[in-house]
Protein backbone atom coordinates (compact mmCIF):
# COMPACT_ATOMS: atom_id res chain seq x y z
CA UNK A 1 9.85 -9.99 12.80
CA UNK A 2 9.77 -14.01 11.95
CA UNK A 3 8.87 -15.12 8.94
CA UNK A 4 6.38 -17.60 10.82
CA UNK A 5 4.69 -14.77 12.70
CA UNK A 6 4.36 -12.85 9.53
CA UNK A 7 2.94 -15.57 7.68
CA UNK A 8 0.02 -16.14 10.65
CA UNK A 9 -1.07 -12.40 8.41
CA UNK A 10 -0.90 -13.42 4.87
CA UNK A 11 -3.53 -13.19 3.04
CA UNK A 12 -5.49 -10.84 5.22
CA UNK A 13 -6.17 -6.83 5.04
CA UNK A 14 -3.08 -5.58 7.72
CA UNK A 15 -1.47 -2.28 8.58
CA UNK A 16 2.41 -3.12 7.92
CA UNK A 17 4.99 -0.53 9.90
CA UNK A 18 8.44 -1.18 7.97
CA UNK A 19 11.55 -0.36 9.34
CA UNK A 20 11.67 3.15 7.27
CA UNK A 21 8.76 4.72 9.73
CA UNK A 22 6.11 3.81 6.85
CA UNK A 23 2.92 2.35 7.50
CA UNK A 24 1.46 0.77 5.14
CA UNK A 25 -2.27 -1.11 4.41
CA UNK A 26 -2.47 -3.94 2.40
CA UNK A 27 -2.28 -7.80 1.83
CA UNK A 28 1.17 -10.17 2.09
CA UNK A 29 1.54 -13.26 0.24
CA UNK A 30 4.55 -15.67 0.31
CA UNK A 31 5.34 -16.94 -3.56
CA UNK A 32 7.60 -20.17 -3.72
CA UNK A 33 9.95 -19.71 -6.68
CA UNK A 34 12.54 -22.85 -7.37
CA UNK A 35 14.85 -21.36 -5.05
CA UNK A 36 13.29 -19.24 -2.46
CA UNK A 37 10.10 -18.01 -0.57
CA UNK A 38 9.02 -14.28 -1.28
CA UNK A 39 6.91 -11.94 0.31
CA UNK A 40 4.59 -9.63 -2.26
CA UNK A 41 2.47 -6.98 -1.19
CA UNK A 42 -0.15 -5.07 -2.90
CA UNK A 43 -3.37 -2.80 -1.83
CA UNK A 44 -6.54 -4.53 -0.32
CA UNK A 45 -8.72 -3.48 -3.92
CA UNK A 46 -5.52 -5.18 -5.71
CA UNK A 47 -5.39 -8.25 -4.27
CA UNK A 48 -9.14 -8.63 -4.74
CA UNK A 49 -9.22 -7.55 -8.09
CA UNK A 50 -6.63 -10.62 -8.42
CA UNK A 51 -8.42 -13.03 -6.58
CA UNK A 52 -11.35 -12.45 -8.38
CA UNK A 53 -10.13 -11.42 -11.96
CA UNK A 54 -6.92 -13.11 -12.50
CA UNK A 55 -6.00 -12.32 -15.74
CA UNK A 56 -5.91 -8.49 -14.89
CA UNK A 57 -2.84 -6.67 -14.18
CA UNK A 58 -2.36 -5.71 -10.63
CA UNK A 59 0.72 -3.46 -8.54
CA UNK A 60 1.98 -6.18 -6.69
CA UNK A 61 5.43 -5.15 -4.95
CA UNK A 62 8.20 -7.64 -3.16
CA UNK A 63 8.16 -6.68 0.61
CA UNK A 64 11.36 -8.20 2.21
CA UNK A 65 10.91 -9.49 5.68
CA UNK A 66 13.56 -7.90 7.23
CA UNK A 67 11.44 -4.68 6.37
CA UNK A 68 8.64 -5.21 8.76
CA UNK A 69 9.11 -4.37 12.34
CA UNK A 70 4.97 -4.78 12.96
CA UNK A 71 1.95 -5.78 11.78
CA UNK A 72 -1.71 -6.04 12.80
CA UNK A 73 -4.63 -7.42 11.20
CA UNK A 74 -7.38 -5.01 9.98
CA UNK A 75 -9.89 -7.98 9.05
CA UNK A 76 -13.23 -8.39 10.58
């Protein structure tokens, strides 16, 4: 998938399939470091447990885009 088309999903509760077969629920995120754009991914709960408590630890996990083959939005 594009990195564009992926982005339209960020920051919104999504099944994922990745290229392995997985599927996967959860939030994306791109993070802008000096030299790139990533994509993170962590659990609905984690994401809003860093939204609204930011100084708690969370699982957060780099998802390459290359890894996704589909994605569709599970927000109301």
């Amino acid at each position: 998938m594009e990195l564009t088309h992926i982005l339209d999903f960020a920051h919104k509760h999504c099944r994922f399939k990745l290229r392995s077969g997985k599927e996967v629920f959860g939030v994306i995120w791109e993070v802008e470091t000096n030299e790139s754009k990533r994509l993170f991914f962590a659990s609905v709960r984690d994401y809003e447990r860093a939204q609204h408590e930011p100084h708690r630890p969370i699982e957060v996990m780099p998802l390459p885009v290359d890894e996704i083959v589909h994605v569709e939005s599970l927000a109301s």
